[in-house]
N, C-alpha and C. Protein backbone atom coordinates (compact mmCIF):
# COMPACT_ATOMS: atom_id res chain seq x y z
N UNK A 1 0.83 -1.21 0.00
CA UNK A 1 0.00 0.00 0.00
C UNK A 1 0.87 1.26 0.00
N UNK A 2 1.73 1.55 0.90
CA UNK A 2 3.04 2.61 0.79
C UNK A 2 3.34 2.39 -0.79
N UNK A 3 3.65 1.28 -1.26
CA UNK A 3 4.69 1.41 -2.59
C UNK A 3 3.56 1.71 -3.94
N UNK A 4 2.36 1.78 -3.06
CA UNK A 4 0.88 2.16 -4.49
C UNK A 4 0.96 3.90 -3.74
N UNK A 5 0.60 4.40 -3.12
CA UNK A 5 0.33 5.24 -2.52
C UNK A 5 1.04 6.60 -2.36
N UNK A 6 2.39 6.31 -2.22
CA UNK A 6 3.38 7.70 -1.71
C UNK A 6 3.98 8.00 -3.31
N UNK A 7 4.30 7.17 -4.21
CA UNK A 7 3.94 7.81 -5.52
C UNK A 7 3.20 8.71 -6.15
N UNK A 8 2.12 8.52 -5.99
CA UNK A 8 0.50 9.18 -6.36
C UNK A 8 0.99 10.59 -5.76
N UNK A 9 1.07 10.58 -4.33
CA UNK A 9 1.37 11.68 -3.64
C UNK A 9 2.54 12.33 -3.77
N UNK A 10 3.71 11.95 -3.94
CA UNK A 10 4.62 12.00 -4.63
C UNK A 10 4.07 13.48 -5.90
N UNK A 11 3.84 12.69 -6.64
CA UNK A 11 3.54 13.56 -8.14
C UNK A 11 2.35 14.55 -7.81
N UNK A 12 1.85 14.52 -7.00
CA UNK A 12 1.28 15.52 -6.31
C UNK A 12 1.60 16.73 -6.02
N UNK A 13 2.66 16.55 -5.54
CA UNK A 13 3.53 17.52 -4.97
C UNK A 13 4.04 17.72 -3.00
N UNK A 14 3.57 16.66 -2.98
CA UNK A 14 3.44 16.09 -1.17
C UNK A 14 5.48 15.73 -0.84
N UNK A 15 5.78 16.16 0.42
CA UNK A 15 7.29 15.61 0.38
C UNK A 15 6.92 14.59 1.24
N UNK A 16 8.11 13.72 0.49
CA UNK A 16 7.35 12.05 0.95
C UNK A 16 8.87 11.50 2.01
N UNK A 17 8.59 10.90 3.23
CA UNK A 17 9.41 10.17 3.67
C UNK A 17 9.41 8.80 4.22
N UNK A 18 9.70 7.75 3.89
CA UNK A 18 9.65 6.75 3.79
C UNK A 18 10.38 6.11 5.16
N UNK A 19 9.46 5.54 6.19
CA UNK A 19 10.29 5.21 7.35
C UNK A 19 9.82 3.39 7.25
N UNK A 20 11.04 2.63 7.53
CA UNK A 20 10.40 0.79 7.63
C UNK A 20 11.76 0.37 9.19
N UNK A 21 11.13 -0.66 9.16
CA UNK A 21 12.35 -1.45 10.37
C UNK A 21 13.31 -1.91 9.32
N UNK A 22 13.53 -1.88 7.97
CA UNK A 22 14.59 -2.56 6.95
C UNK A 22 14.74 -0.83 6.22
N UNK A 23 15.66 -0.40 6.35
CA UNK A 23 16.05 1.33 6.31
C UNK A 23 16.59 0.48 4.65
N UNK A 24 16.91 -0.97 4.25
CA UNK A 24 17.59 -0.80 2.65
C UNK A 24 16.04 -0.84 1.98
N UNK A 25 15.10 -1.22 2.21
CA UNK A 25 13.54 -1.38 1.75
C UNK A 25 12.68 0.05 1.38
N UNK A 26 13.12 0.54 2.59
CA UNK A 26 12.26 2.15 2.76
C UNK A 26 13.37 2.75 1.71
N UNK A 27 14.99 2.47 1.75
CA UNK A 27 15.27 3.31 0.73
C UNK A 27 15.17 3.18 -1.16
N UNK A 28 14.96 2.09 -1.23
CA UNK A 28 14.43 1.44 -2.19
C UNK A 28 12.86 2.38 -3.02
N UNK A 29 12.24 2.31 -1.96
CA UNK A 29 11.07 3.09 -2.25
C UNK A 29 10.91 4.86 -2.69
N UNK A 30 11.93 4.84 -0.95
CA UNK A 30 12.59 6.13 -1.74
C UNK A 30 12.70 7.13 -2.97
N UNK A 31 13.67 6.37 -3.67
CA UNK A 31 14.45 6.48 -4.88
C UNK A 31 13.35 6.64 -5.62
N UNK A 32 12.11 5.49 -5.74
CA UNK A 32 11.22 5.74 -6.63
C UNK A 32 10.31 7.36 -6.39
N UNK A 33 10.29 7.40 -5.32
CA UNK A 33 9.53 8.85 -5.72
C UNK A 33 10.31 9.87 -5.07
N UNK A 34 11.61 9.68 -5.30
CA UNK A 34 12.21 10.95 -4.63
C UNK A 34 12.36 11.49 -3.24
N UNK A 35 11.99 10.72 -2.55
CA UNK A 35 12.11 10.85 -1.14
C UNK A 35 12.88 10.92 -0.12
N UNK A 36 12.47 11.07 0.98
CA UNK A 36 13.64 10.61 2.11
C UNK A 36 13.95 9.38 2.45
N UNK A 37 14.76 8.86 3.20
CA UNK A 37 13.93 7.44 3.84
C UNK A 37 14.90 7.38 5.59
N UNK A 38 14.43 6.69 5.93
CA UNK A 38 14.73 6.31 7.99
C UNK A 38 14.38 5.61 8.44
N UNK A 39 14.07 5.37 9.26
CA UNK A 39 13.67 4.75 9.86
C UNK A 39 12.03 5.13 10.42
N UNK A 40 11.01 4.46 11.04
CA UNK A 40 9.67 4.61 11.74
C UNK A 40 10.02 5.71 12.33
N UNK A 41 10.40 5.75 13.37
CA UNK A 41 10.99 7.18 14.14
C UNK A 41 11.69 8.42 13.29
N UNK A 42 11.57 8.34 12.89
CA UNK A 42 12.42 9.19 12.06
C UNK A 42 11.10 9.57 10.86
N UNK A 43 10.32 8.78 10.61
CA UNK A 43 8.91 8.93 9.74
C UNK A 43 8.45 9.79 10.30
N UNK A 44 8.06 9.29 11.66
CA UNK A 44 7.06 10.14 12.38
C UNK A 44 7.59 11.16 12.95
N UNK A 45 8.96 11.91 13.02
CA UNK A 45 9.19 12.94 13.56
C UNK A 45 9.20 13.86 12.42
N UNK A 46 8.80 13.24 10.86
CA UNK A 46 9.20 14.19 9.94
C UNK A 46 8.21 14.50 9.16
N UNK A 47 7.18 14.03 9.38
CA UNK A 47 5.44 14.08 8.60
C UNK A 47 4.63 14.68 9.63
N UNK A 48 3.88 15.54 8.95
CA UNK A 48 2.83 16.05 9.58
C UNK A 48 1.37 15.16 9.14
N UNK A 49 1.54 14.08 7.98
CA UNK A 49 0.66 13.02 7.98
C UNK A 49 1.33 12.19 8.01
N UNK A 50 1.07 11.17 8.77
CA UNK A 50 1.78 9.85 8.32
C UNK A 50 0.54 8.19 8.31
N UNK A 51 1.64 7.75 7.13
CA UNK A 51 0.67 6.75 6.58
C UNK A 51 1.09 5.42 7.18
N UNK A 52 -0.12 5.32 7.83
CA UNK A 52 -0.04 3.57 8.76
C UNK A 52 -0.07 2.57 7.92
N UNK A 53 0.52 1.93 6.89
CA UNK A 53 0.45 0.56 6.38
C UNK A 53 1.46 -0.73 6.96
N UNK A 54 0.57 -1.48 7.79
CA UNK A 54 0.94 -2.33 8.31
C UNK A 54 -0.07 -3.45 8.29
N UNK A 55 -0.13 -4.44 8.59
CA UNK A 55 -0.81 -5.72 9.04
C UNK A 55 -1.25 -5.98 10.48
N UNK A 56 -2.53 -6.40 10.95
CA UNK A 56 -3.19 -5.94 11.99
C UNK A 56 -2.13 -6.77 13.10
N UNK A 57 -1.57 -7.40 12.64
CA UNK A 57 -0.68 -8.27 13.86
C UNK A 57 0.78 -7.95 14.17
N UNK A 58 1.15 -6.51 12.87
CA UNK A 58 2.65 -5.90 13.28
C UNK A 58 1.83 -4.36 13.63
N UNK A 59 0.65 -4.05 14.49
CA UNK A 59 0.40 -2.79 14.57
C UNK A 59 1.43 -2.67 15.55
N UNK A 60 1.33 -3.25 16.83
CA UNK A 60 1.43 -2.56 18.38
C UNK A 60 3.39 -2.64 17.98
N UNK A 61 3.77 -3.04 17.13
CA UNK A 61 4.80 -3.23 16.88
C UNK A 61 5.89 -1.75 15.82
N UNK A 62 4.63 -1.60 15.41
CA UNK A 62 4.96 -0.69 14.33
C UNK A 62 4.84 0.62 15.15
N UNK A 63 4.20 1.07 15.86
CA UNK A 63 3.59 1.69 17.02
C UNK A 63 4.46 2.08 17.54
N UNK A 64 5.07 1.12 18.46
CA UNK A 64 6.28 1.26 19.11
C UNK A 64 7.58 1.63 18.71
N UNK A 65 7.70 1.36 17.01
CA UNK A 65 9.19 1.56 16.62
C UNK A 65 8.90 2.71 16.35
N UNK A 66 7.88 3.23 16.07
CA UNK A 66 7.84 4.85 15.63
C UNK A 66 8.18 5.59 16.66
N UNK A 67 7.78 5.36 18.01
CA UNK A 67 7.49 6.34 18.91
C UNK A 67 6.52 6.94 19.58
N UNK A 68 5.65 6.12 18.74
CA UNK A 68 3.99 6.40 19.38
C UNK A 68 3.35 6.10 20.52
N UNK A 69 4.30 5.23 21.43
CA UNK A 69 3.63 4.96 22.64
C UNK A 69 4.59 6.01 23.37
N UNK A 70 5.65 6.43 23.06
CA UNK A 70 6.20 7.64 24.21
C UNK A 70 5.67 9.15 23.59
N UNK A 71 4.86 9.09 22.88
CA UNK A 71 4.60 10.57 21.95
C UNK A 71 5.13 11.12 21.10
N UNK A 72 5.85 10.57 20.07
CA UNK A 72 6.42 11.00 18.88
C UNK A 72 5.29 11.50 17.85
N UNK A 73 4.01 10.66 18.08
CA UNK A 73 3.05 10.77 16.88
C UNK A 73 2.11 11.77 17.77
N UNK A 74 2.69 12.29 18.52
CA UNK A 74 1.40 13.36 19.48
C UNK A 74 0.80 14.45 18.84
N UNK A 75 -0.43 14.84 18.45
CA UNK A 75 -0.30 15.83 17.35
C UNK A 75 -0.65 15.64 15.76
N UNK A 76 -0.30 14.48 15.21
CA UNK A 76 -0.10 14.30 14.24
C UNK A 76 -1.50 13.22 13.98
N UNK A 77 -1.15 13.57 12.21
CA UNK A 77 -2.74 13.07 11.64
C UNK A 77 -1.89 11.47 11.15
N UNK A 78 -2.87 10.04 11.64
CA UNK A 78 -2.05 9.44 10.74
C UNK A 78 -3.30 8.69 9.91
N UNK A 79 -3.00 8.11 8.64
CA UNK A 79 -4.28 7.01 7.69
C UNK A 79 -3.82 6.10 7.96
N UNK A 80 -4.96 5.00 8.51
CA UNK A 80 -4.75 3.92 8.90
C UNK A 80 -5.11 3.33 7.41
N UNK A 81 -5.12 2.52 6.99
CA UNK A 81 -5.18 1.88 5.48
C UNK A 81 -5.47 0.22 5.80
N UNK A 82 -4.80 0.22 6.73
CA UNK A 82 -5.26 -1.70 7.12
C UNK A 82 -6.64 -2.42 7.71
N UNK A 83 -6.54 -3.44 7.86
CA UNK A 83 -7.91 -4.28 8.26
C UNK A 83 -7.47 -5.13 9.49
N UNK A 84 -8.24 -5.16 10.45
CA UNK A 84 -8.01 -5.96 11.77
C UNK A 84 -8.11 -7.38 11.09
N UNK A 85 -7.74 -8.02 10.42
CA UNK A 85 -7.61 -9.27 10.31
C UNK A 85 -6.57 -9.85 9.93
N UNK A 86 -6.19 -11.00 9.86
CA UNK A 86 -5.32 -12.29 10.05
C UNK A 86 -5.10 -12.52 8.80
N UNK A 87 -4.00 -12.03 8.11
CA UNK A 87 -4.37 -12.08 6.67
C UNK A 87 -3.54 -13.89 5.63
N UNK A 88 -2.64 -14.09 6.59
CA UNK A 88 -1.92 -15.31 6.65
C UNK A 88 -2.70 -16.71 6.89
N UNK A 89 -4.22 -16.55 7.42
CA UNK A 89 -4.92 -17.84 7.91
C UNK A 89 -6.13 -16.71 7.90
N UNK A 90 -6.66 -16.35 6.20
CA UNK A 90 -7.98 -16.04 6.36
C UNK A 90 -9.21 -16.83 7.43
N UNK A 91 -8.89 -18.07 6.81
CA UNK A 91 -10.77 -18.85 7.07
C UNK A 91 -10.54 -19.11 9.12
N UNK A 92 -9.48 -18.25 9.51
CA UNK A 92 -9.12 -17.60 11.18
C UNK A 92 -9.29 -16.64 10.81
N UNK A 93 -10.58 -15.88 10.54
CA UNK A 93 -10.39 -14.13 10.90
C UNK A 93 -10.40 -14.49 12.66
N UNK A 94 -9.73 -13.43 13.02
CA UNK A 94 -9.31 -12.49 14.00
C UNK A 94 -10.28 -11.24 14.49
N UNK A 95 -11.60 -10.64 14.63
CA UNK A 95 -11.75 -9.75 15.23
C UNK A 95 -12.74 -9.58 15.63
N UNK A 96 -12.24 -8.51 16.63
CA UNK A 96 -13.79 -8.39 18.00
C UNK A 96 -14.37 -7.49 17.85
N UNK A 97 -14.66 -6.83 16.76
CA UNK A 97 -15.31 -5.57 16.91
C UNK A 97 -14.37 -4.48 16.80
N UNK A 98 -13.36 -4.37 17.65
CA UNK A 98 -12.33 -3.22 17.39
C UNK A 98 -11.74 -3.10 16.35
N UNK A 99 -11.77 -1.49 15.67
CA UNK A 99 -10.78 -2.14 14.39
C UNK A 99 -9.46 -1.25 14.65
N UNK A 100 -8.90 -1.77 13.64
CA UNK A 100 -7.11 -1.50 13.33
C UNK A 100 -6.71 0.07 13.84
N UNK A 101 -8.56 0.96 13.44
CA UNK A 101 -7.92 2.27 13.62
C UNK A 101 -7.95 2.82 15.14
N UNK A 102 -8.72 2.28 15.44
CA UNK A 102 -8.95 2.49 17.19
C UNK A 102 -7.66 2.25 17.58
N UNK A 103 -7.69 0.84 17.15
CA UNK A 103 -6.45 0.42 18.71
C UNK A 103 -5.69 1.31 18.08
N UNK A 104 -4.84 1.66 17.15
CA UNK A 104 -4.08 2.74 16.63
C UNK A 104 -3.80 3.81 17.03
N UNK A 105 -5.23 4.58 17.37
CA UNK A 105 -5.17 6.09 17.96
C UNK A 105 -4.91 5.70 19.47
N UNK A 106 -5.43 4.58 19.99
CA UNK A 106 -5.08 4.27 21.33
C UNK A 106 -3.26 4.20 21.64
N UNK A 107 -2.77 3.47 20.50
CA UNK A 107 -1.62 3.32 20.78
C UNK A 107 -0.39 4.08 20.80
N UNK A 108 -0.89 5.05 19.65
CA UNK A 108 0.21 5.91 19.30
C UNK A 108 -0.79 7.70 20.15
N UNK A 109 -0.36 7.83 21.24
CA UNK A 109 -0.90 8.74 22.33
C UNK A 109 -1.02 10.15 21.47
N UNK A 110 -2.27 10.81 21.61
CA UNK A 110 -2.24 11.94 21.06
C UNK A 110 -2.51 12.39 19.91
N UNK A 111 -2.29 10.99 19.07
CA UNK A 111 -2.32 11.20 17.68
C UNK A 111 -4.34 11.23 16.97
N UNK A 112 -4.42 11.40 16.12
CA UNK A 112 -5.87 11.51 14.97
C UNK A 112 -5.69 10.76 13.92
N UNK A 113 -6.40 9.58 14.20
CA UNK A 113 -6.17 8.47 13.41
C UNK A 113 -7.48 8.99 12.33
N UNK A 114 -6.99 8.54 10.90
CA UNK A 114 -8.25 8.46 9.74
C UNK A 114 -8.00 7.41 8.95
N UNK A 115 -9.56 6.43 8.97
CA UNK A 115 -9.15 5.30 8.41
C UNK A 115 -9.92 5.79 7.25
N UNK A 116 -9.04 5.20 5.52
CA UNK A 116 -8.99 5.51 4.72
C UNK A 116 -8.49 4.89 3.71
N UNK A 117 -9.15 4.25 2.63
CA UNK A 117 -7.96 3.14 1.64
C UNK A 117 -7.79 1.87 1.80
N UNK A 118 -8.92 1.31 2.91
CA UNK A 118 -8.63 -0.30 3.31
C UNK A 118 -9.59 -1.04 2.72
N UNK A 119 -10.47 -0.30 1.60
CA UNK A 119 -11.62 -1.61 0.56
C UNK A 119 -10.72 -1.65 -0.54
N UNK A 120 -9.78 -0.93 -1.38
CA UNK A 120 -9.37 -1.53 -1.96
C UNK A 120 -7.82 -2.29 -2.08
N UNK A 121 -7.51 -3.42 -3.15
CA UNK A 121 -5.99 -3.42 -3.05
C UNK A 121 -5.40 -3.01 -4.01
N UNK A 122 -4.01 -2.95 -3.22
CA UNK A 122 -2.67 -1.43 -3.93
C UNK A 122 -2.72 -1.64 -5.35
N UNK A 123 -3.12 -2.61 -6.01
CA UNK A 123 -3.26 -2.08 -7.85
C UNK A 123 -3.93 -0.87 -7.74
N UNK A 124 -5.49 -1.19 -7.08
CA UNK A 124 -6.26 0.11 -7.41
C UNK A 124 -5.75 1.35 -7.48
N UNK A 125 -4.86 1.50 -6.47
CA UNK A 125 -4.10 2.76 -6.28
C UNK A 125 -2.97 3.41 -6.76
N UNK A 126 -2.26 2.12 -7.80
CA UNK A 126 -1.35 2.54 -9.01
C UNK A 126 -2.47 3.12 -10.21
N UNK A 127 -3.68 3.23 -10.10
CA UNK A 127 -4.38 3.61 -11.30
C UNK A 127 -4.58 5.13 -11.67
N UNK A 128 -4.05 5.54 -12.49
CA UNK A 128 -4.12 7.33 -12.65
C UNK A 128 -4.98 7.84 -13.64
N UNK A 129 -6.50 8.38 -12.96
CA UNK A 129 -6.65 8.15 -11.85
C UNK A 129 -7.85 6.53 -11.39
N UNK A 130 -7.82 6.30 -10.60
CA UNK A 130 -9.01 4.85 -10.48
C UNK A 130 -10.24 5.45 -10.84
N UNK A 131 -10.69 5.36 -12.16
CA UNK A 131 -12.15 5.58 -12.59
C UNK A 131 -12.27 4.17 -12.95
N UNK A 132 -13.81 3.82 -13.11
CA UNK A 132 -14.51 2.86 -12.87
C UNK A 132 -15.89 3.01 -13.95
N UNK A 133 -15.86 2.50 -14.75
CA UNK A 133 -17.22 2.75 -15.86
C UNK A 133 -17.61 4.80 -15.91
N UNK A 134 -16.76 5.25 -15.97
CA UNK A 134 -16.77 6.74 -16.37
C UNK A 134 -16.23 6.96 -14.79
N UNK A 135 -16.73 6.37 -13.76
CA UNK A 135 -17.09 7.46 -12.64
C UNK A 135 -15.79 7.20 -11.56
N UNK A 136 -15.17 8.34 -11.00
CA UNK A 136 -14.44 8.33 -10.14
C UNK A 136 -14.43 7.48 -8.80
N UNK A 137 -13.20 6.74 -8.38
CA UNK A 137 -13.54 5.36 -7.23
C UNK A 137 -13.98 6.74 -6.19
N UNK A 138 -15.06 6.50 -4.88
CA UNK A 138 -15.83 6.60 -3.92
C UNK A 138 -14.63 6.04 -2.57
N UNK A 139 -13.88 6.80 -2.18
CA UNK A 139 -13.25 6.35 -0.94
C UNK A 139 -13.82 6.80 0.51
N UNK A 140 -14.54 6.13 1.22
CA UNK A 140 -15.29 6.34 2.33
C UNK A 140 -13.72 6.58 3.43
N UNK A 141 -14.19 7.18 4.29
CA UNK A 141 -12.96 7.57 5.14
C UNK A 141 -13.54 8.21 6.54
N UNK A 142 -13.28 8.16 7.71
CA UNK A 142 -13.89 8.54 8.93
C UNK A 142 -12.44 8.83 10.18
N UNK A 143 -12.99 9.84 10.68
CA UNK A 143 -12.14 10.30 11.87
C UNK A 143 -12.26 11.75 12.36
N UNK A 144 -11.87 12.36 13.21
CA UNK A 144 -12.19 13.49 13.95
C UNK A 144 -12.32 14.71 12.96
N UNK A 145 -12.84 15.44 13.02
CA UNK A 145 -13.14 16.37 11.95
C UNK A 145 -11.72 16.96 11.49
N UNK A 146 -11.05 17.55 12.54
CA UNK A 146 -10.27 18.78 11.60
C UNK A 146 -9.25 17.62 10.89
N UNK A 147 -8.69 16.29 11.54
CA UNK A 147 -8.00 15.28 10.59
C UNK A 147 -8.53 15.15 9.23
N UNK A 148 -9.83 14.83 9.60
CA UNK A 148 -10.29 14.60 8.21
C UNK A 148 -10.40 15.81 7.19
N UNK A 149 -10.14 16.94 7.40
CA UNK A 149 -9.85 18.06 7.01
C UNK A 149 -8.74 17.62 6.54
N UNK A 150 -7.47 17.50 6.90
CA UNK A 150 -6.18 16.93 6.81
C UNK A 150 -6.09 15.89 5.23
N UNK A 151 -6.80 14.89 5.57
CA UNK A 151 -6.89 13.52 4.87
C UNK A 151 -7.66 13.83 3.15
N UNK A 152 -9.22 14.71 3.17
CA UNK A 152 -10.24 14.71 2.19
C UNK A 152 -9.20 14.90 1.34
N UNK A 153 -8.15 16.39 1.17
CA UNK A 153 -7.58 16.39 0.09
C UNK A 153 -6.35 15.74 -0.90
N UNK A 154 -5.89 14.36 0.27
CA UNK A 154 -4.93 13.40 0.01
C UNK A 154 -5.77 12.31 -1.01
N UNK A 155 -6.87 12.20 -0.30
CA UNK A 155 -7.88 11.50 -1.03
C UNK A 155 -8.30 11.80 -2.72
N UNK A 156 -8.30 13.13 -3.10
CA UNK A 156 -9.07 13.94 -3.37
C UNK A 156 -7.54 14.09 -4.75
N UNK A 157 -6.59 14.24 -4.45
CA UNK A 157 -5.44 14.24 -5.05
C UNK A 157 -5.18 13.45 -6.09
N UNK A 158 -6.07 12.10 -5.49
CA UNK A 158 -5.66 10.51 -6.18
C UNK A 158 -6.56 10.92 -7.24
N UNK A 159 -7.88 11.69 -7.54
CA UNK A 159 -8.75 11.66 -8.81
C UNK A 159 -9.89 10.51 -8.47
N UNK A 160 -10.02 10.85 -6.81
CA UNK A 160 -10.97 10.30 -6.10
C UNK A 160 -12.04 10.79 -6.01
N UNK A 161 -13.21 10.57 -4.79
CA UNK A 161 -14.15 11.78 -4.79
C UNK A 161 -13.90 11.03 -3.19
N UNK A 162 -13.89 11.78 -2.36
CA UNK A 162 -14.37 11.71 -0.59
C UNK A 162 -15.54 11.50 -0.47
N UNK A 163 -15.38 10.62 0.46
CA UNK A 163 -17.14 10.34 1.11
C UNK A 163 -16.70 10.41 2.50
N UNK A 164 -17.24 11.42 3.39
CA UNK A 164 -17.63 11.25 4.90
C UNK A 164 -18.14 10.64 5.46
N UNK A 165 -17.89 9.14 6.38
CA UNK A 165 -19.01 8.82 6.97
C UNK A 165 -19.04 8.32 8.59
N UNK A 166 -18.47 9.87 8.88
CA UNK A 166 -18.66 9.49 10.09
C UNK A 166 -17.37 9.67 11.12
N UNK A 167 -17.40 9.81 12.19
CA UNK A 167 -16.36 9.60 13.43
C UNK A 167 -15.52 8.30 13.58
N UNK A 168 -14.20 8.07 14.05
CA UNK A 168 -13.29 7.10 13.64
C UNK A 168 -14.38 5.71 14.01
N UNK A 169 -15.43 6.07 15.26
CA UNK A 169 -15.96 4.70 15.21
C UNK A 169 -16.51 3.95 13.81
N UNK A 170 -17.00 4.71 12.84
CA UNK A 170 -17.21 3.65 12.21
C UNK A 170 -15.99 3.25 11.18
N UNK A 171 -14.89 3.51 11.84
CA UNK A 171 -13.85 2.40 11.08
C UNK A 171 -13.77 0.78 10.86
N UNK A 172 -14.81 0.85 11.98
CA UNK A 172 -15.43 -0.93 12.52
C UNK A 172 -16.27 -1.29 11.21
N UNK A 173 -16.53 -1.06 10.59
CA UNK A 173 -17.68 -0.70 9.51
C UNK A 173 -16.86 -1.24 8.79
N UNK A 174 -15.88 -0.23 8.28
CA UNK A 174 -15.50 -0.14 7.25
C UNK A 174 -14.18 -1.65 6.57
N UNK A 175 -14.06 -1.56 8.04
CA UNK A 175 -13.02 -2.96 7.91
C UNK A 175 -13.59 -4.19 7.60
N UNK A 176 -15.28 -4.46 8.48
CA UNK A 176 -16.08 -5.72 8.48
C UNK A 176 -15.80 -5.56 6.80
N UNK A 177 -16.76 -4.35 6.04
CA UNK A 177 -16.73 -4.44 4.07
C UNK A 177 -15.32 -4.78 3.74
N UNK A 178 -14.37 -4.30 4.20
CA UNK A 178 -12.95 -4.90 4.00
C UNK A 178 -12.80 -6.57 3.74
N UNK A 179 -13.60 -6.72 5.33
CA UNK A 179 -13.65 -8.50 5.39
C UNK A 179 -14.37 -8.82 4.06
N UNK A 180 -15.34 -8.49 3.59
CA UNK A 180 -16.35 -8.84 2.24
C UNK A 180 -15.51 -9.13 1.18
N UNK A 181 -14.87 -7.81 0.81
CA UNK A 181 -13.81 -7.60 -0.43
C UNK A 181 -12.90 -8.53 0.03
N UNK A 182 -12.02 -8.83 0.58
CA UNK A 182 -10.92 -9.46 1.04
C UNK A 182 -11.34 -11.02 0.34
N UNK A 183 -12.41 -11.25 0.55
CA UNK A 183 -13.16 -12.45 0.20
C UNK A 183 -13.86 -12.61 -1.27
N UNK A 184 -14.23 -11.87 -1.67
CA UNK A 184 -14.55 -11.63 -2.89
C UNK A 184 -12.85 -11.84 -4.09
N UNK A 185 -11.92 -11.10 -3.78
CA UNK A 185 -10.44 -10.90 -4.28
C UNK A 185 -10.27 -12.49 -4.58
N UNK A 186 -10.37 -13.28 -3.07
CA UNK A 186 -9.88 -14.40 -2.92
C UNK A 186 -10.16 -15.54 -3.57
N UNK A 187 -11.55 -14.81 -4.19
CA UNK A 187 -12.17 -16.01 -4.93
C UNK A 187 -12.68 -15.97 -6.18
N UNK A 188 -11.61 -15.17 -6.95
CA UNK A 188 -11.16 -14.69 -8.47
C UNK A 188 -11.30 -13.72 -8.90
N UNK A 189 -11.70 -12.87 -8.62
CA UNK A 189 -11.33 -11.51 -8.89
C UNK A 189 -10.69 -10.80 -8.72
N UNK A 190 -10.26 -10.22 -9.92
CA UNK A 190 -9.31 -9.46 -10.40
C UNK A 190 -8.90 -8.34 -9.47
N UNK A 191 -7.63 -7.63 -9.14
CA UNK A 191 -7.36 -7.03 -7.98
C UNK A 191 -7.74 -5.74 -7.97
N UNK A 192 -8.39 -5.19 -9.64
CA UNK A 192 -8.66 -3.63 -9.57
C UNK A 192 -10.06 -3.58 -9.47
N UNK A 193 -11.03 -5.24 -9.03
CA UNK A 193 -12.34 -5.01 -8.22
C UNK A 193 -12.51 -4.33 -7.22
N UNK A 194 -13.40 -3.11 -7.21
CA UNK A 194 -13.76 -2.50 -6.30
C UNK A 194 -15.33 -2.44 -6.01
N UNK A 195 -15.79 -2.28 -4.92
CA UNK A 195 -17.21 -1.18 -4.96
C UNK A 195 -17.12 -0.16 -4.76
N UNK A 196 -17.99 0.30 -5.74
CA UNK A 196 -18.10 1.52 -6.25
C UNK A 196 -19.64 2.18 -6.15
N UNK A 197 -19.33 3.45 -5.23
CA UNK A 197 -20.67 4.10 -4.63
C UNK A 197 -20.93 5.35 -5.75
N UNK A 198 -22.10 4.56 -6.32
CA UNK A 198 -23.02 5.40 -7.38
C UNK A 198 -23.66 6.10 -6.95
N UNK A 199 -23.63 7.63 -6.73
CA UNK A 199 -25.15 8.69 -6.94
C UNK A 199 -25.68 8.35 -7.51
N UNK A 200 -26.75 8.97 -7.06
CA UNK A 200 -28.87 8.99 -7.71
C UNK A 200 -28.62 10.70 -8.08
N UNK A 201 -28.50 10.38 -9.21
CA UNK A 201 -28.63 11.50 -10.34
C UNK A 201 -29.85 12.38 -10.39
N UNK A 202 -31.19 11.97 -9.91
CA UNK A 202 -32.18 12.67 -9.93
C UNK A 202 -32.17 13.60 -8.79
């Protein structure tokens, strides 16, 4: 998702820095869009957004290498992009209701989590821009207002259209449709399947 994503933004005009626990990986990525690269800590001391792509079982992990449980991410807007589930032993989903973005804002102290980008996968997001039978992809996205202030026009960049729906709680929402798609992908379809939220034109 980083290696679909900070491109896009990239050519945007966004300065991009690339933080991983493998500093030759993040610089790798780097290179492709011109960036910085560091380490997690070093991500989060240098973005005023930063983008959570991780797997629901390296969060509290990822969390920690940044700095987010001593307050590095205090302040700061981050997009959660992942799904609370088990992605290694689907037919074991993993979750209680909480999703990826909660425990997130819980973990990393201070911070404004916006979950954002977790129905589709990273092909969709190499697409310039993801239109879909004429009409621009529909990225639903939720979290505290002025973040999402922050986030609409990252969204909005890609040749998206924003959809609001709501306060970070319904990130729970948004991950269960995650679970749907995740399942749908799995069982032949093509990876630039999406749903896609049609207006009523009248």
């Amino acid at each position: 998702m980083a290696g679909a994503l900070a491109p896009r933004w990239a050519k945007a005009g966004h300065e991009i820095f690339v933080g991983g626990r493998t500093i030759s990986k993040a610089r790798q990525l780097a290179d492709v869009v011109g960036g910085h690269a560091g380490t997690l800590r070093e991500a989060a001391e240098f973005g005023d957004v930063c983008l959570l792509a991780t797997s629901g079982e390296g969060l509290a992990a990822t969390i920690e290498a940044a700095g987010g449980t001593q307050g590095a991410l205090r302040g700061k807007v981050i997009v959660d992009c992942g799904n609370a589930v088990y992605l290694r032993d689907f037919s074991q989903v993993r979750w209680d209701g909480r999703s990826l973005a909660e425990q997130a804002e819980f973990l990393a102290m201070g911070s404004y989590v916006v979950k954002a980008f977790n129905l589709c996968a990273a092909d969709v997001w190499r697409m310039d821009p993801p239109v879909f039978d004429g009409r621009a992809l529909a990225v639903p996205y939720c979290g505290a207002e002025e973040a999402k202030q922050v986030v609409r026009p990252l969204i909005e960049s890609l040749g998206c259209r924003a959809v609001d729906i709501g306060g970070l709680s319904q990130a729970r929402h948004l991950e269960a449709m995650a679970i749907v798609m995740i399942n749908i992908l799995r069982n032949g379809f093509g990876l630039t399947t999406v749903f896609n939220l049609i207006p009523d034109q009248n």
